[in-house]
Protein backbone atom coordinates (compact mmCIF):
# COMPACT_ATOMS: atom_id res chain seq x y z
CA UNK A 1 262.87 37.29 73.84
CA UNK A 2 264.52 33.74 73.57
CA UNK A 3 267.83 35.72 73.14
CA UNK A 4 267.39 37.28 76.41
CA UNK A 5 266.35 34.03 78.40
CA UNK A 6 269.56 32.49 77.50
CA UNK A 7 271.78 35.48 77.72
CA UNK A 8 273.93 35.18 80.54
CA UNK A 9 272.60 31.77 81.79
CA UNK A 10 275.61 31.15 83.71
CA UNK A 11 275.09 33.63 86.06
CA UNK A 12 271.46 32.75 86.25
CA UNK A 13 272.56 29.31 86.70
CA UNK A 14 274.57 30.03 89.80
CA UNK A 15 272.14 32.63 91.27
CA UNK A 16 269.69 29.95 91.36
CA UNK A 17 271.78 27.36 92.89
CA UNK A 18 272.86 29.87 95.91
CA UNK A 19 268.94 30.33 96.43
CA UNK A 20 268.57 26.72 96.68
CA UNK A 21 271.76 26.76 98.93
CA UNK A 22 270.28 29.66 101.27
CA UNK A 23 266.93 27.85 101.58
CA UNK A 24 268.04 24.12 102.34
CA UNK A 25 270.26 26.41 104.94
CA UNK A 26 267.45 28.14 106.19
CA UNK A 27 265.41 24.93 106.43
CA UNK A 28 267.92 22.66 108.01
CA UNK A 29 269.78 25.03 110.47
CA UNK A 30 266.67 26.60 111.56
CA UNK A 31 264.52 23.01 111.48
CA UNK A 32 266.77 20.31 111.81
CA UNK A 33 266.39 16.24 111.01
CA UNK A 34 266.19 14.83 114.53
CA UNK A 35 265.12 11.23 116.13
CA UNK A 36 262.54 10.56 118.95
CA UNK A 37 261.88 7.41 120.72
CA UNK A 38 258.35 5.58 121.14
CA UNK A 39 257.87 2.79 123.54
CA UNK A 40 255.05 0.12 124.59
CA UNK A 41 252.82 1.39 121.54
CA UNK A 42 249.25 -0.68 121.67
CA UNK A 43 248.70 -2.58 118.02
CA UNK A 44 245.33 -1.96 116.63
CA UNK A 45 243.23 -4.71 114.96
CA UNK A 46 241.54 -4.58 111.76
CA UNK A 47 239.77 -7.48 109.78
CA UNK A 48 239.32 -9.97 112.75
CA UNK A 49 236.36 -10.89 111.29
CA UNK A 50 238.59 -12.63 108.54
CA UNK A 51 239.35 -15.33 111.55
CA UNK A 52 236.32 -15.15 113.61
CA UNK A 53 233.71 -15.83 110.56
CA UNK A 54 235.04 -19.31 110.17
CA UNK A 55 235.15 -20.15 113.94
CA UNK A 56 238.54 -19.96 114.31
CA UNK A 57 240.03 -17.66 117.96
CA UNK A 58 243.94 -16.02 117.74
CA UNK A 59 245.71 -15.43 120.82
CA UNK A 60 248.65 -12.74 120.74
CA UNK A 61 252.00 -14.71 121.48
CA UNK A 62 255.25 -13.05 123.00
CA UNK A 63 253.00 -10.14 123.92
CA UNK A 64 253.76 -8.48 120.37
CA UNK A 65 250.26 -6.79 120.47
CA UNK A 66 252.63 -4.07 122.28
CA UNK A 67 255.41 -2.52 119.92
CA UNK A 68 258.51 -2.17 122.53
CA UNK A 69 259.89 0.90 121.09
CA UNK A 70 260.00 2.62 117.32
CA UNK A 71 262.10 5.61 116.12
CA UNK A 72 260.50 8.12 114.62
CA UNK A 73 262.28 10.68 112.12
CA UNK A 74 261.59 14.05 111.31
CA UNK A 75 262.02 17.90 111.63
CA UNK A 76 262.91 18.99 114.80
CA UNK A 77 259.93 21.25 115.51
CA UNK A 78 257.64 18.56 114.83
CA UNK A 79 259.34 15.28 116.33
CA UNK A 80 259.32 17.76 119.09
CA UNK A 81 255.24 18.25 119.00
CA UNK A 82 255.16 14.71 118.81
CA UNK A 83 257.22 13.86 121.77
CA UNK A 84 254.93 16.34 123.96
CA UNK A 85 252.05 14.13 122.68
CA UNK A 86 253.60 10.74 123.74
CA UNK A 87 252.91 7.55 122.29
CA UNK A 88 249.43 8.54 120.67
CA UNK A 89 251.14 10.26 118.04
CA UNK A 90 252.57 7.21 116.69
CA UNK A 91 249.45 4.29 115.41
CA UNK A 92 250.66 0.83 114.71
CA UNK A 93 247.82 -1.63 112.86
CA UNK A 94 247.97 -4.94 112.11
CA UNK A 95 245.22 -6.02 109.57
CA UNK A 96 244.63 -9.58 109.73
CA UNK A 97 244.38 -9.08 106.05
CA UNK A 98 247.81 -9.65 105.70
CA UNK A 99 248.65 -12.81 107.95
CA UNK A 100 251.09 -15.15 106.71
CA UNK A 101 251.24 -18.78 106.46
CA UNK A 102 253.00 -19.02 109.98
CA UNK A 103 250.16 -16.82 111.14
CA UNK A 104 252.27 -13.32 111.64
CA UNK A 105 251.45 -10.28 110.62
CA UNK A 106 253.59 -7.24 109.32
CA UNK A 107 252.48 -4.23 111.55
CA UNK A 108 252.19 -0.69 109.78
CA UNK A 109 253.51 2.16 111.47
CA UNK A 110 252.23 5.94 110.49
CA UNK A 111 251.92 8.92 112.25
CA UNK A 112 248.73 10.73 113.90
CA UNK A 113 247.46 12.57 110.82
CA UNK A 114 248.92 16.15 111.23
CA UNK A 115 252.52 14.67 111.85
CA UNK A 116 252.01 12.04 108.56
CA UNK A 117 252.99 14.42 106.02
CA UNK A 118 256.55 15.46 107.64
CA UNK A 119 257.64 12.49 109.15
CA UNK A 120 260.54 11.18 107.25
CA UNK A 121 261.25 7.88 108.67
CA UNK A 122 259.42 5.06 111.45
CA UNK A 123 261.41 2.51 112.39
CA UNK A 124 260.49 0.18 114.91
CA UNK A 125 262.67 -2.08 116.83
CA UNK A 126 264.30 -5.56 115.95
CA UNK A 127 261.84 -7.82 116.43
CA UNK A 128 258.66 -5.26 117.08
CA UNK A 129 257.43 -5.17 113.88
CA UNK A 130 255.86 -8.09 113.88
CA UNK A 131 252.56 -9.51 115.87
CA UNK A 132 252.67 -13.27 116.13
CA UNK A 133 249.23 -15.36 116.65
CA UNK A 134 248.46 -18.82 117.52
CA UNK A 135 245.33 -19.71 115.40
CA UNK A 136 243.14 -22.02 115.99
CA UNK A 137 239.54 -23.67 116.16
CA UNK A 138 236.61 -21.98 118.51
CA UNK A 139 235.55 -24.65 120.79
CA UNK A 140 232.15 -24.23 123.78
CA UNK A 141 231.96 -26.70 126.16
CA UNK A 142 229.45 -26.53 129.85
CA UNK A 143 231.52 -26.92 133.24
CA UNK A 144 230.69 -27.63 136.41
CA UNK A 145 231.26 -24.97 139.33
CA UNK A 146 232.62 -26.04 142.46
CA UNK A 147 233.55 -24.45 146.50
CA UNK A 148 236.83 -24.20 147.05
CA UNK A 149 237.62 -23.27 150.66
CA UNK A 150 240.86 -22.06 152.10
CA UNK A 151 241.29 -21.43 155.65
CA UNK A 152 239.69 -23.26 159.00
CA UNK A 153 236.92 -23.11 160.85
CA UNK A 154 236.47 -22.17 164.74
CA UNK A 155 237.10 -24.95 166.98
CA UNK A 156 234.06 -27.73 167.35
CA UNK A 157 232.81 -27.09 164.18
CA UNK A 158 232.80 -27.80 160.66
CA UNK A 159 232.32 -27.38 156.95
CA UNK A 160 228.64 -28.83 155.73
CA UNK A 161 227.35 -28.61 152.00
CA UNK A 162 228.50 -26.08 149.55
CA UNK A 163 226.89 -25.40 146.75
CA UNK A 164 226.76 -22.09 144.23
CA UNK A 165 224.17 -20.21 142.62
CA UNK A 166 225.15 -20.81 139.16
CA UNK A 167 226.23 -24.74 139.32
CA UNK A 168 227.50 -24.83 135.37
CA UNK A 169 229.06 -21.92 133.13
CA UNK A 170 229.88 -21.97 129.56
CA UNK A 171 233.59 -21.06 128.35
CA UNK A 172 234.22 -20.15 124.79
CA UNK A 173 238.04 -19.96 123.18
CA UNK A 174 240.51 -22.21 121.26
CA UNK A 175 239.89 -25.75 121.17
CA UNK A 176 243.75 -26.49 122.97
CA UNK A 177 243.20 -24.02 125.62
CA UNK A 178 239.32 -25.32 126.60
CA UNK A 179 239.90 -28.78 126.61
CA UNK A 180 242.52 -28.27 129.71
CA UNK A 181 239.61 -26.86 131.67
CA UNK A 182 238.19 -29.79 133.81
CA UNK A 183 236.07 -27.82 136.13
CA UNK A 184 235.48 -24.30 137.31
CA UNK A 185 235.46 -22.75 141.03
CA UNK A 186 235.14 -20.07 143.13
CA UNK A 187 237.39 -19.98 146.13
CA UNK A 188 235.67 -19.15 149.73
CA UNK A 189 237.86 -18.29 153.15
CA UNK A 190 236.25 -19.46 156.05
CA UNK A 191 238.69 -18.63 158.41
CA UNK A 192 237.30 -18.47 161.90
CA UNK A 193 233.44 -19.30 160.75
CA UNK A 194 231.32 -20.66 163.53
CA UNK A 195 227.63 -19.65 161.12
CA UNK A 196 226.85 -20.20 157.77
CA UNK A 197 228.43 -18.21 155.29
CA UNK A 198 227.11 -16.41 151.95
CA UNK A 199 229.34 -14.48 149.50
CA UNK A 200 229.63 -13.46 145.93
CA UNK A 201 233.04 -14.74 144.33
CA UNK A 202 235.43 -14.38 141.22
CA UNK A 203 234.76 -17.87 139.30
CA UNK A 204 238.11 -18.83 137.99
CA UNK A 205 239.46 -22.22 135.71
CA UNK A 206 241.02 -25.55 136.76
CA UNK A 207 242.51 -28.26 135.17
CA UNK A 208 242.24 -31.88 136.05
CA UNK A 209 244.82 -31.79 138.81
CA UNK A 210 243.56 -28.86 140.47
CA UNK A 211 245.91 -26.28 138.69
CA UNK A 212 244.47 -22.87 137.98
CA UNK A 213 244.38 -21.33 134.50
CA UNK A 214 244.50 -18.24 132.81
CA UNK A 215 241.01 -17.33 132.38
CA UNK A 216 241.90 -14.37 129.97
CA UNK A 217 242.65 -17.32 127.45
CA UNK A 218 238.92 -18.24 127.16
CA UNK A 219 235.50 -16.70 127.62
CA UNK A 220 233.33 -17.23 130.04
CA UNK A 221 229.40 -16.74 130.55
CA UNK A 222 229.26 -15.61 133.92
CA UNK A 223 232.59 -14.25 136.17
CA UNK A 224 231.20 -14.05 139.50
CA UNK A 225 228.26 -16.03 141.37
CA UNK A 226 227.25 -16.72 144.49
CA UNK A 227 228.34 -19.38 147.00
CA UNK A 228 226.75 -20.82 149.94
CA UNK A 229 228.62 -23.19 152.97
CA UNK A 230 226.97 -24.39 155.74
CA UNK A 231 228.62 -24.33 159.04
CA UNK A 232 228.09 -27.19 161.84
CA UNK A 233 228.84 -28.02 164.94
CA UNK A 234 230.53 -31.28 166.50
CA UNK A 235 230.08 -33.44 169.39
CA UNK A 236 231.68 -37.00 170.54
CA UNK A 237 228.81 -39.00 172.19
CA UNK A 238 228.77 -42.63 172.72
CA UNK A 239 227.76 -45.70 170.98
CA UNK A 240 225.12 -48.34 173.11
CA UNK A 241 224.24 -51.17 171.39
CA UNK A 242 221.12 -53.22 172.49
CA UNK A 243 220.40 -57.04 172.28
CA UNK A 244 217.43 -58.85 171.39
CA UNK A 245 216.55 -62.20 172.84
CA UNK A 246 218.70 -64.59 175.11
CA UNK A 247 220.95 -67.39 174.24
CA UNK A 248 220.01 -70.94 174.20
CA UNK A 249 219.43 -72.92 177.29
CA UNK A 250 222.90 -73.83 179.25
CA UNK A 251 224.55 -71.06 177.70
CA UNK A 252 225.38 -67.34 178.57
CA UNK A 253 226.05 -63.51 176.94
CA UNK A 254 229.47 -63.41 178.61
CA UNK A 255 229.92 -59.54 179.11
CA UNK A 256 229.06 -56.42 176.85
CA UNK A 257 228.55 -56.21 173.52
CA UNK A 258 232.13 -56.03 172.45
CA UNK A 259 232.51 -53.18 169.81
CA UNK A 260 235.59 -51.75 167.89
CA UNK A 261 233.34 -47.81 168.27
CA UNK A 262 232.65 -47.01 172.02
CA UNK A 263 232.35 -43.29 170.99
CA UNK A 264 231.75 -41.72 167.70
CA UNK A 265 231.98 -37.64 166.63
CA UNK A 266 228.86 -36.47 165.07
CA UNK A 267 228.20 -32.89 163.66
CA UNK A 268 224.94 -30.96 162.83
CA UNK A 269 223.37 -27.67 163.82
CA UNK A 270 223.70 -26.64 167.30
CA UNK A 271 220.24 -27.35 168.15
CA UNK A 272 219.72 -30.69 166.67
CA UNK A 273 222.67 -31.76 168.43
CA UNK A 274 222.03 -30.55 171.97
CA UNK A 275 219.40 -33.31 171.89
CA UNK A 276 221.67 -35.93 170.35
CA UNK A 277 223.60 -37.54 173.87
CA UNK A 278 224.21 -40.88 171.75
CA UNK A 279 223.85 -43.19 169.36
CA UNK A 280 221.95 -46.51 168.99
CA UNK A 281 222.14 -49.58 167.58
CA UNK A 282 218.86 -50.77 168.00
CA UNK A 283 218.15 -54.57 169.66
CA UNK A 284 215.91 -55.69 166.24
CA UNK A 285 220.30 -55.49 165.26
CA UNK A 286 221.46 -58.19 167.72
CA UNK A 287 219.40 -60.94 167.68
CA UNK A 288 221.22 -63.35 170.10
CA UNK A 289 218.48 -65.66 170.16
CA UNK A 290 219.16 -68.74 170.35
CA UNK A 291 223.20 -68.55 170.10
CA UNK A 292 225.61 -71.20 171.11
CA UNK A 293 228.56 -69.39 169.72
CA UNK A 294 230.52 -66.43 169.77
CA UNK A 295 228.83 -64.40 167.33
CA UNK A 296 230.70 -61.24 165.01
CA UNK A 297 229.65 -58.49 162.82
CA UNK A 298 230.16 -55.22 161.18
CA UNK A 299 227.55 -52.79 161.78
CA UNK A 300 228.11 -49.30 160.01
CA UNK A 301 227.13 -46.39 162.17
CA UNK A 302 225.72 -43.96 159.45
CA UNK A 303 221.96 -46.43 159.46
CA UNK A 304 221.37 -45.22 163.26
CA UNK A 305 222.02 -41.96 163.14
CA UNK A 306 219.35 -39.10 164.13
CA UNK A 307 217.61 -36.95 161.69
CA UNK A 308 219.79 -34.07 160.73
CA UNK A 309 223.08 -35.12 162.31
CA UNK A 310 226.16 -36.98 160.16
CA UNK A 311 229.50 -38.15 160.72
CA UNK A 312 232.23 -35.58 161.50
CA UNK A 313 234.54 -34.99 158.58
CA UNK A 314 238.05 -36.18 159.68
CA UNK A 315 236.13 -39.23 161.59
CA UNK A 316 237.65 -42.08 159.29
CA UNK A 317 236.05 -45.51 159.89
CA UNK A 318 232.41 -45.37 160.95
CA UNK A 319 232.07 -49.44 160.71
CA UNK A 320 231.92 -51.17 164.06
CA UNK A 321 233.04 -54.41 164.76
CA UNK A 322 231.10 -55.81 167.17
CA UNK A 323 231.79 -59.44 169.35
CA UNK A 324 229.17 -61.34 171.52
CA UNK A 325 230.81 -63.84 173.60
CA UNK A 326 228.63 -67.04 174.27
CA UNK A 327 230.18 -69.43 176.76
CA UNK A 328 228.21 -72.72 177.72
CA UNK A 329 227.57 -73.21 181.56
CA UNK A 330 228.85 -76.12 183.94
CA UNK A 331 227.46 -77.95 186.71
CA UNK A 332 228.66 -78.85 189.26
CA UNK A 333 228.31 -80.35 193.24
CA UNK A 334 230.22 -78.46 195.93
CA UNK A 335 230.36 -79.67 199.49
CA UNK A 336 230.04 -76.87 202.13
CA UNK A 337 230.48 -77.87 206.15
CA UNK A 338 227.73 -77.20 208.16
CA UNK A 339 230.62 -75.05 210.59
CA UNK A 340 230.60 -72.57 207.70
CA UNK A 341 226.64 -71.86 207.95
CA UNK A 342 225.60 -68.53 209.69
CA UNK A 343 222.18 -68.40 211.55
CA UNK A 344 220.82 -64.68 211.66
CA UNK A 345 217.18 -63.06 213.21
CA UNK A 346 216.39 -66.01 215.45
CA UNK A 347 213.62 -64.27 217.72
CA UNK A 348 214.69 -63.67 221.29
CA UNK A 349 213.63 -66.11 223.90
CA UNK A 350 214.07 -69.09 221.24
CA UNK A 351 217.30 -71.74 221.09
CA UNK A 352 218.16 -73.25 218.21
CA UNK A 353 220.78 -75.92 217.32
CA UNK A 354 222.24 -76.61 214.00
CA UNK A 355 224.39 -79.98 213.05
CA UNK A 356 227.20 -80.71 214.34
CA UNK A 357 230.15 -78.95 212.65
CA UNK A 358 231.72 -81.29 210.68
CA UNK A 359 228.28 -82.63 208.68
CA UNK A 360 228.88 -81.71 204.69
CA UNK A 361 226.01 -80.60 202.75
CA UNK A 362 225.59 -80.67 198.70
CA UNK A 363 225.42 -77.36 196.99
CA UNK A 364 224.45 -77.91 193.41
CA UNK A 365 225.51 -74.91 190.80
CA UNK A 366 225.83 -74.02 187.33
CA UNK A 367 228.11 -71.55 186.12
CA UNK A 368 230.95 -70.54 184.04
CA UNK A 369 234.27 -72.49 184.01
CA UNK A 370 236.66 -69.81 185.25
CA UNK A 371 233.99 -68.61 187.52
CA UNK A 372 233.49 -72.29 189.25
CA UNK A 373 237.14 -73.10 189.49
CA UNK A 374 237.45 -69.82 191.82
CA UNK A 375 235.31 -71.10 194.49
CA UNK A 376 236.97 -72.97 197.56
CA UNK A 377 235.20 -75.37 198.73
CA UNK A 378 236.83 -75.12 202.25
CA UNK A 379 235.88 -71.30 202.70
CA UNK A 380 231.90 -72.22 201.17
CA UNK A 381 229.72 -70.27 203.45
CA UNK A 382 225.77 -69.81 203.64
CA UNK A 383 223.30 -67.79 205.78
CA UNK A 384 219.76 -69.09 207.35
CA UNK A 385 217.68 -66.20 207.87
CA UNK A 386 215.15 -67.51 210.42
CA UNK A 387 213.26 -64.01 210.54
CA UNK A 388 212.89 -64.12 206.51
CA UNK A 389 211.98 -67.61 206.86
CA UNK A 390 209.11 -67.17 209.73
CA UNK A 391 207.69 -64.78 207.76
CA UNK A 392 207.09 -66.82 204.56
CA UNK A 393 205.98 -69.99 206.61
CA UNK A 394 203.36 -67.92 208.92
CA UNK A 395 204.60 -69.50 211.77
CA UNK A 396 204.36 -67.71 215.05
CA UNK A 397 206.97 -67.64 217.28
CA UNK A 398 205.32 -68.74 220.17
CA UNK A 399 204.64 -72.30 218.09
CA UNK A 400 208.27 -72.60 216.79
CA UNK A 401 209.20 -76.04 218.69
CA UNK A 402 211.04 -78.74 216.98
CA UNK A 403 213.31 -79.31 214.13
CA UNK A 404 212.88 -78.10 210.05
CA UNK A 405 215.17 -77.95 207.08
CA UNK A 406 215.91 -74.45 206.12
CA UNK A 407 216.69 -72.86 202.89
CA UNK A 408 220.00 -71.06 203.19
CA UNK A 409 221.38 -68.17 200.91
CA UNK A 410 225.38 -69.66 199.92
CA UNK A 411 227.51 -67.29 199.30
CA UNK A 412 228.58 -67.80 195.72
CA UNK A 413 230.84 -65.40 193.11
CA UNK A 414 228.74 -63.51 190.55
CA UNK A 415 227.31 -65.60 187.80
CA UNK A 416 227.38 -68.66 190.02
CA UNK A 417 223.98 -69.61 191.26
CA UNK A 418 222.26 -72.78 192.92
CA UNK A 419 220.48 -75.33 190.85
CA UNK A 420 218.34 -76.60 194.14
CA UNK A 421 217.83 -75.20 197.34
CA UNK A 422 219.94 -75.91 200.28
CA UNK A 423 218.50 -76.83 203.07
CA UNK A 424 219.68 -76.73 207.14
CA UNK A 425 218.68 -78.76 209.70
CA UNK A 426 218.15 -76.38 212.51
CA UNK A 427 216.44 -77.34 215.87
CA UNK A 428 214.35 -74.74 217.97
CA UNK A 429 213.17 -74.91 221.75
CA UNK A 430 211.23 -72.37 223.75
CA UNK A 431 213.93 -71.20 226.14
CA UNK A 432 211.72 -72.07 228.93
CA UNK A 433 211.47 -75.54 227.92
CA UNK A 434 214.82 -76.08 226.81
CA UNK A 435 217.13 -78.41 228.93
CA UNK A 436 220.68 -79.86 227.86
């Protein structure tokens, strides 16, 4: 038997090595080697919990949780199959098992499960084998929630309080990335309003100088809530401010109340201010009482306001500054001719005869400076109203015979007045009776 085995092994020898030659050519002309091309294949995580149990967050740097492209070799009937199936026949893993000191992990690349066993080869691309982390400590910290607004409102009115349903959140992720968050917000248009508004918004990150974040870096508690803005309307009225009391004795309030605010804008709701036509300083304020002086003071505006009404946002300075001029009063004694006295409602049938023209009489007034240097004396006139005069005396006119001294009404500027009166000698006769 062992003779035969070995009897002619040469021949045996090449037989078997043209079998082997006919099947590799069967296999490889029929089912060639050939190369397919993978892109944007999503890396799957195992063993996070290896990070997460000792409080510690990863982000994915580079975006290298996505392999750009791997080669894949293998016969041609299957790379084929695999192509058809797209990028779910190829899985890439990276097991957090295996991160490095500089916090990168080697990602494995196999084949779905009925490809595994003929692929030959996976290759992935320079630089997409890899998935690079920045590690760090877990850090929660409570922020506040503000209204951002973007946009203006209608014309005569604007923006009151805004406040949001949730007023706080709580954001979760690395200790670097939630420290830059200085507040949250949500981010309202109000384009236009002329009511209240009410909507439900996206809360999203800020920093300290009002730079928005990438939210996908940390965690939040809540991602929407609601927000709320009041809408009012605004009206310019004037300012009145009232005194209290009078100056001391020989002086005078020169004027107005002097104020820096004649007019202020106000806003509120529509129907508080339609009953709002100013605003006032109240007397109990301006106490003058007893002044000698000019007297200055700043008053702020938002003590007198109504109930439910406020300044107007863009008004800037709501502090008045009021003056009350005080000027002491002169006397003085003016001489007035008796030609420039008038003599009205003398009743008919009755002469009368006044001094001769060029008499002088003494008008005694007290007034301001400036206004008593305006008076000329030469132009000084009065008026004797008889009638007026009659009447308070009770004397008839049949009985008016002789001569009396008059009070007459002198024609002075405003703010000038008589200290005593002055009186005109005036004669009457019965016309009958009268001779020259």
């Amino acid at each position: 038997m062992r003779k035969k085995l070995f009897t002619n092994w040469g021949i045996k020898l090449i037989s078997l090595l043209i079998a082997f030659g006919l099947w590799f050519t069967v296999v490889y002309l029929d089912d060639p080697v050939e190369e397919v091309t993978f892109v944007n294949i999503p890396v799957q995580f195992v063993n996070t919990e290896l990070l997460t149990d000792q409080n510690l967050v990863y982000e994915v740097l580079d975006s290298t949780d996505v392999v750009k492209k791997v080669t894949v070799k293998g016969p041609k009937t299957v790379v084929s199959d695999m192509r058809s199936e797209g990028k779910n026949s190829i899985v890439a893993v990276a097991d957090f098992a295996n991160k490095n000191m500089s916090d990168i992990i080697e990602i494995e690349f196999t084949a779905a499960t009925e490809y595994a066993s003929a692929i030959t080869d996976i290759i992935p691309n320079e630089g997409s084998g890899e998935l690079k982390l920045f590690v760090e400590e877990k850090n929660t910290v409570n922020v506040p929630v503000k209204v951002v607004t973007k946009g203006e409102v209608a014309d005569g009115y604007q923006l009151g309080t805004a406040k949001t349903e949730q007023n706080r959140i709580t954001i979760t992720g690395g200790k670097s990335k939630v420290e830059q968050v200085s507040y949250a917000a949500v981010t309202v248009d109000v384009s236009g309003s002329s009511s209240d508004i009410s909507t439900s918004e996206v809360i999203q990150l800020y920093d300290k100088n009002g730079n928005q974040l990438d939210s996908g870096l940390v965690q939040k508690n809540a991602e929407r809530t609601l927000a709320s803005i009041t809408v009012l309307a605004t009206k310019t009225v004037p300012v009145i401010f009232e005194t209290l009391g009078e100056v001391q004795s020989g002086y005078r309030m020169i004027g107005e109340v002097e104020s820096s605010i004649q007019e202020i804008k106000i806003a509120g709701s529509e129907s508080v201010l339609n009953s709002v036509n100013n605003i006032v300083v109240p007397a109990a304020v301006l106490d003058v009482t007893g002044l000698t002086e000019d007297y200055t003071v700043d008053i702020s505006l938002r003590s007198y306001l109504p109930a439910g009404v406020q300044i107007a946002r863009d008004v800037t300075n709501t502090t008045a500054k009021i003056k009350i001029t005080v000027e002491q009063e002169l006397e003085r004694t003016l001489k007035m001719t008796s030609g420039n006295v008038k003599v009205i409602n003398v009743p008919e049938d009755i002469l009368y005869e006044t001094a001769q023209s060029y008499e002088i009489y003494d008008v005694a007034v007290v007034g301001l400076e400036r206004d008593l240097d305006s008076i000329d004396e030469a132009t000084l006139k009065a008026v004797v109203d008889v009638g007026d005069w009659l009447k308070t005396q009770n004397i008839d006119n049949d009985t008016l015979n002789g001569t009396y001294y008059i009070p007459a009404e002198v024609e002075l500027p405003e703010g000038v007045f008589t200290t005593q009166p002055v009186e005109i000698r005036i004669s009457f006769q019965q016309q009958e009776s009268f001779t020259e």
